[in-house]
C-alpha atoms as a PDB file:
ATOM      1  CA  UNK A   1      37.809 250.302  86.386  1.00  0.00           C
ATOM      2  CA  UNK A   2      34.284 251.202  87.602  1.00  0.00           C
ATOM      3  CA  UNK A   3      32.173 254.381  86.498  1.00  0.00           C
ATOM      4  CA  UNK A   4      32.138 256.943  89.277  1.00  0.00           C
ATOM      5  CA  UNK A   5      36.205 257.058  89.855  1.00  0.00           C
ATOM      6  CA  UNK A   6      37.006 260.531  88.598  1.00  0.00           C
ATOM      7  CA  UNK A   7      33.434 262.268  90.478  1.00  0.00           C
ATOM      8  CA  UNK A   8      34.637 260.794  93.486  1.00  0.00           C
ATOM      9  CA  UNK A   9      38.168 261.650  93.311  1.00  0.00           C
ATOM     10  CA  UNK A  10      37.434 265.407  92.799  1.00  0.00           C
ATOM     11  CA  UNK A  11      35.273 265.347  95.283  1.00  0.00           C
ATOM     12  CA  UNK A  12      36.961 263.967  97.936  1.00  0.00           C
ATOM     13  CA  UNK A  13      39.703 266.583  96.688  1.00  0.00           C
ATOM     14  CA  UNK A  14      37.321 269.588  97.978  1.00  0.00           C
ATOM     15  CA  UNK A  15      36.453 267.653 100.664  1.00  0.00           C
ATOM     16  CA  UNK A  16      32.707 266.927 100.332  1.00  0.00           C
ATOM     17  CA  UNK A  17      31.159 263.913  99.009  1.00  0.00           C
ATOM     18  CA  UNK A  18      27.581 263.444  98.024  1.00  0.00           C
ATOM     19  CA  UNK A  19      26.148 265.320 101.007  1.00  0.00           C
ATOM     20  CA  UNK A  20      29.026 263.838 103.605  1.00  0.00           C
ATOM     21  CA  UNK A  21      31.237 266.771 105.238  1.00  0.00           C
ATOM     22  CA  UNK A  22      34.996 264.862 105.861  1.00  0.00           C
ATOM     23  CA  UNK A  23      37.591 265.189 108.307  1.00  0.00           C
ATOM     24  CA  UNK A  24      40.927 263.710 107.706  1.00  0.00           C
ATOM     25  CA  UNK A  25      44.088 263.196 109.837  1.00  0.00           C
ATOM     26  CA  UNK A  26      47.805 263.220 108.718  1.00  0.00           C
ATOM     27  CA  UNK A  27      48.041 260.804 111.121  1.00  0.00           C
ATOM     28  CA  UNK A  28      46.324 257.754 109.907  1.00  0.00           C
ATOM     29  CA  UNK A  29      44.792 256.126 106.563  1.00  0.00           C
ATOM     30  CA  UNK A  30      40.809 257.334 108.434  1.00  0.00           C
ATOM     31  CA  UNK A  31      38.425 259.502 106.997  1.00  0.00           C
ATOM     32  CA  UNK A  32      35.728 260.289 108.836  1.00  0.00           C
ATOM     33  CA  UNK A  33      32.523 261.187 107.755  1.00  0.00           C
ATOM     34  CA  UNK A  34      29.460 263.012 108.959  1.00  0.00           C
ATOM     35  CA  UNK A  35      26.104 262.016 106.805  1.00  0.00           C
ATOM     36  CA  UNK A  36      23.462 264.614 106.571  1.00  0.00           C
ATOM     37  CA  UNK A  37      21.108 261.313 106.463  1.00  0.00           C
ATOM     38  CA  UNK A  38      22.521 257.817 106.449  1.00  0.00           C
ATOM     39  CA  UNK A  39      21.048 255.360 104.227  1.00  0.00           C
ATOM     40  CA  UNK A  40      22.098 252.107 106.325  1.00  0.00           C
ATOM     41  CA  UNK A  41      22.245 253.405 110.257  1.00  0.00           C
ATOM     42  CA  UNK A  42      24.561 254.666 113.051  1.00  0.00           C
ATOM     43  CA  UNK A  43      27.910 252.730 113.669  1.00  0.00           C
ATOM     44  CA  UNK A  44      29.136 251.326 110.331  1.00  0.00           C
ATOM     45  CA  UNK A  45      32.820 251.142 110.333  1.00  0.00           C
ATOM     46  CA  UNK A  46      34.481 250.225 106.802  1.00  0.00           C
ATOM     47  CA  UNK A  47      37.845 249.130 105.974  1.00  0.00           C
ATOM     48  CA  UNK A  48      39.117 249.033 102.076  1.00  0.00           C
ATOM     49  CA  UNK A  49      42.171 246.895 101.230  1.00  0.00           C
ATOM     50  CA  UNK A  50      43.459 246.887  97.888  1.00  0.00           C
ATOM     51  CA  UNK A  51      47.094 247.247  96.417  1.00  0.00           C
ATOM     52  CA  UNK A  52      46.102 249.756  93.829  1.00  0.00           C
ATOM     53  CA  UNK A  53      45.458 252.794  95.217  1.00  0.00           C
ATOM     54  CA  UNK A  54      43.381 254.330  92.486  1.00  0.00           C
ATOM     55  CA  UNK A  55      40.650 251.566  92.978  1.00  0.00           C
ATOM     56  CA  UNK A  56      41.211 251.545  97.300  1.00  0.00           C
ATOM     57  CA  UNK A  57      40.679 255.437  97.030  1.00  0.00           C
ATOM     58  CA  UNK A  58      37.593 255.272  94.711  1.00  0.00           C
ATOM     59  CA  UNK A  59      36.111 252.292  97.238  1.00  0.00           C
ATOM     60  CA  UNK A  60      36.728 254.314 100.144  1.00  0.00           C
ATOM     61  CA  UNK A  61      34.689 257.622  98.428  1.00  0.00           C
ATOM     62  CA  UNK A  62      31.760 255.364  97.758  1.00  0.00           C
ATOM     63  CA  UNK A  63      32.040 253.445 101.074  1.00  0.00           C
ATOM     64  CA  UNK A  64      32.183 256.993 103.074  1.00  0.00           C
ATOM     65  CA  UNK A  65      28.200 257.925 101.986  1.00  0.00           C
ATOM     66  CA  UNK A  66      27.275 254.642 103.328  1.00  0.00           C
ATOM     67  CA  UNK A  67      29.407 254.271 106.918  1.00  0.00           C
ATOM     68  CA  UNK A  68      30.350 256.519 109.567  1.00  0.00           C
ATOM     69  CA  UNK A  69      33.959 256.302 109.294  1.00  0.00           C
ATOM     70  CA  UNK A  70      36.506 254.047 106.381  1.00  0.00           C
ATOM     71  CA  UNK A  71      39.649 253.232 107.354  1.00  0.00           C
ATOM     72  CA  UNK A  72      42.395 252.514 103.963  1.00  0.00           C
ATOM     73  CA  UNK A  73      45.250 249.641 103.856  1.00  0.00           C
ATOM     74  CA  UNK A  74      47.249 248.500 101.143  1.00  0.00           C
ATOM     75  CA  UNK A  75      47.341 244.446 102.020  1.00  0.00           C
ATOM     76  CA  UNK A  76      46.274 242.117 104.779  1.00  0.00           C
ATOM     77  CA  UNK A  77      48.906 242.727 106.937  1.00  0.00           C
ATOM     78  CA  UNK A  78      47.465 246.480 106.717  1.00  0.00           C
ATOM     79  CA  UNK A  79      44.089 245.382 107.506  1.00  0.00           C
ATOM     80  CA  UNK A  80      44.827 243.090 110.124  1.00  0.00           C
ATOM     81  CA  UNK A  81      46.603 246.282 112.153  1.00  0.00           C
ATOM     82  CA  UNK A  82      43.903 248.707 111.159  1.00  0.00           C
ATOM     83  CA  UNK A  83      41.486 246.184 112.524  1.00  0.00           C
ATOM     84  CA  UNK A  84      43.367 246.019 115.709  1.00  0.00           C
ATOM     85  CA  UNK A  85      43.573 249.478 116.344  1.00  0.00           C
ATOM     86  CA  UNK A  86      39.900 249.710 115.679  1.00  0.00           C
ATOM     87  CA  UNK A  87      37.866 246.996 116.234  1.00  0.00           C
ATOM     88  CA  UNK A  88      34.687 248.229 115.596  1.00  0.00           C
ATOM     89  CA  UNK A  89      35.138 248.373 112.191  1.00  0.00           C
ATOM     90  CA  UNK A  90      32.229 246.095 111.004  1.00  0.00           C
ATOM     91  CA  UNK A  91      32.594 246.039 107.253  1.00  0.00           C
ATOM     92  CA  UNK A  92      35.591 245.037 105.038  1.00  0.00           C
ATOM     93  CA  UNK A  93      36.074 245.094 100.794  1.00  0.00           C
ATOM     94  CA  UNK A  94      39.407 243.672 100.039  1.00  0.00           C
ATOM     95  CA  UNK A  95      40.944 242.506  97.138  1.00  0.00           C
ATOM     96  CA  UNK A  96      42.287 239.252  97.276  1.00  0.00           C
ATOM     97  CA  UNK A  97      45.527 239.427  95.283  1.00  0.00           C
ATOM     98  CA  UNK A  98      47.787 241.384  97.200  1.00  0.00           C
ATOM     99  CA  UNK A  99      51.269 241.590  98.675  1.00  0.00           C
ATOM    100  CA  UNK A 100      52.420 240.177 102.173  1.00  0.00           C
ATOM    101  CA  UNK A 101      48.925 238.790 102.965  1.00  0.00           C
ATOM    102  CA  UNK A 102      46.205 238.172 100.541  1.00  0.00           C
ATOM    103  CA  UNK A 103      42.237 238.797 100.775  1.00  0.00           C
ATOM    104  CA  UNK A 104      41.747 235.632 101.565  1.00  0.00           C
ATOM    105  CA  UNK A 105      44.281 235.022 104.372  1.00  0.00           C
ATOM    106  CA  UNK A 106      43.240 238.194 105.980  1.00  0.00           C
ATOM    107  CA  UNK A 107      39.537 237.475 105.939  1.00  0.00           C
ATOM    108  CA  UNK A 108      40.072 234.193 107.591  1.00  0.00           C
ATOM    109  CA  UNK A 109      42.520 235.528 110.612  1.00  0.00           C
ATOM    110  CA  UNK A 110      40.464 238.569 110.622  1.00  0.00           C
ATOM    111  CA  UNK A 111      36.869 236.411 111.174  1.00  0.00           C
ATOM    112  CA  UNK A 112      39.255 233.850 113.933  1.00  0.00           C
ATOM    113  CA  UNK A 113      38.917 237.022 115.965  1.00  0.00           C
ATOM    114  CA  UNK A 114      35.749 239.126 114.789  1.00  0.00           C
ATOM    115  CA  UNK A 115      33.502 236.123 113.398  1.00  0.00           C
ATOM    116  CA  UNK A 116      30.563 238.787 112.880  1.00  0.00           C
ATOM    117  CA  UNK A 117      33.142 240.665 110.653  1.00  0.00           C
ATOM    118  CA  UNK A 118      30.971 241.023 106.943  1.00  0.00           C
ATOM    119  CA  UNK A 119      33.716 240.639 103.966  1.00  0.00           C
ATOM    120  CA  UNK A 120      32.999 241.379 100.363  1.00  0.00           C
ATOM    121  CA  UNK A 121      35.694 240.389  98.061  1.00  0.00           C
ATOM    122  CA  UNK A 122      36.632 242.379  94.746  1.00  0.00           C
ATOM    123  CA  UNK A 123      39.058 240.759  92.536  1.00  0.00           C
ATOM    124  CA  UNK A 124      39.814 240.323  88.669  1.00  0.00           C
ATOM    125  CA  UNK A 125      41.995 237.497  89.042  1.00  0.00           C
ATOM    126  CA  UNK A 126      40.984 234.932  91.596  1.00  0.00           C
ATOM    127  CA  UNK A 127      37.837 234.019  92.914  1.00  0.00           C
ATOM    128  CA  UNK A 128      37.115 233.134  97.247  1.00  0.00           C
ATOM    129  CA  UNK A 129      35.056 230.262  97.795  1.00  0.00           C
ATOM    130  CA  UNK A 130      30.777 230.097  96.529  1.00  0.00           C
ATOM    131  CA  UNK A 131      29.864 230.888 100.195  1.00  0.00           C
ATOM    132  CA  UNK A 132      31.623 234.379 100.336  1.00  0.00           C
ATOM    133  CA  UNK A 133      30.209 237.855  98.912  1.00  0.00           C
ATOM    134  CA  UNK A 134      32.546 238.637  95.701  1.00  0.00           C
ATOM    135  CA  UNK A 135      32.415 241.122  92.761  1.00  0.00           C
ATOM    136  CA  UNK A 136      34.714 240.451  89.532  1.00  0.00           C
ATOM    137  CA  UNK A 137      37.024 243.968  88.833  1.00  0.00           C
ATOM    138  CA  UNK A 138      36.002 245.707  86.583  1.00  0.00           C
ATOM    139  CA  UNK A 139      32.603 246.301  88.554  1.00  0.00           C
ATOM    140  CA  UNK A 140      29.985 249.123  88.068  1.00  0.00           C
ATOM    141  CA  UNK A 141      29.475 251.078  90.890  1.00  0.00           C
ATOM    142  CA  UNK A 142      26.163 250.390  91.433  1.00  0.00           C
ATOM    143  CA  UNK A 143      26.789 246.877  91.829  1.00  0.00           C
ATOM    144  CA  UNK A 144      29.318 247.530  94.608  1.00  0.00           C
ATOM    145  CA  UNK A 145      26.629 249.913  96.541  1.00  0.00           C
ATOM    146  CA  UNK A 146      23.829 246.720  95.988  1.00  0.00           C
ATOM    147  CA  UNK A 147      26.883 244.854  97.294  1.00  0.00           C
ATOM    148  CA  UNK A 148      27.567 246.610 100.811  1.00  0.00           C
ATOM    149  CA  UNK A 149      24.181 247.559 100.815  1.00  0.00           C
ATOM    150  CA  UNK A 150      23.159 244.040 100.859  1.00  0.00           C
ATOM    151  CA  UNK A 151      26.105 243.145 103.622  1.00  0.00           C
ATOM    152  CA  UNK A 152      25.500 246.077 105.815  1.00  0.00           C
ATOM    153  CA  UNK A 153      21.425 244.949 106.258  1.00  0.00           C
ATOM    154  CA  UNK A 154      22.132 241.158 106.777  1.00  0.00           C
END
């Protein structure tokens, strides 16, 4: 578990995070966000995939101050719908032990058909290969905003 979990949780509850105003649909897993100021630009679209829902929620809150919209799935069969549906979505963190369709798996059919597609992987079991982005669960938080921060810039 990461610090930040319970701030972002009860904020997300009264529906303002940091200085974000959010919308959210019955509809669909999106949240989307309106920055006061954005720290990395216009048209960041994030997707969070992990099994637990505790730690998919709490990367989702910290994702929304840093993307215009975050979309939520459970595995990669999720993601690779979600991604479908929106295809503009330019950032992903997944786990990558998960049910149906792992990390791994989904990053590599996701990038067949979105090879600009950035992918950090969070995981406290496995490990992708040297070449990807990855942070070992538990994780501070500050390491996962260096993290995206470092993937939405490149």
């Amino acid at each position: 578990m990461f610090l930040g979990i319970d701030r972002y949780r009860l904020e997300r509850q009264c529906g303002v995070v940091g200085s974000t105003t959010m919308e959210s649909s019955a509809k669909d897993n999106r949240i989307v966000t309106t920055p006061v100021q954005s720290d990395c630009g216009a048209h960041n679209i994030g997707l969070v995939l992990d099994d637990d829902a505790l730690i998919r929620e709490s990367v989702a809150a910290v994702l929304e101050d840093m993307c215009d919209c975050v979309y939520q799935g459970g595995d990669g069969v999720e993601g690779l719908r979600l991604l479908n549906e929106h295809p503009d979505i330019s950032l992903v963190v997944t786990d990558i032990a998960m049910p149906r369709l792992d990390g791994l798996a989904f990053a590599n059919a996701a990038r067949q058909l979105y090879p600009e597609l950035r992918v950090l992987f969070v995981s406290g079991m496995q490990r992708p290969p040297e070449s990807e982005t990855f942070l070992e669960k538990p994780f501070p938080l500050r390491a996962l905003v260096s993290a995206v921060h470092q993937l939405l810039d490149a």
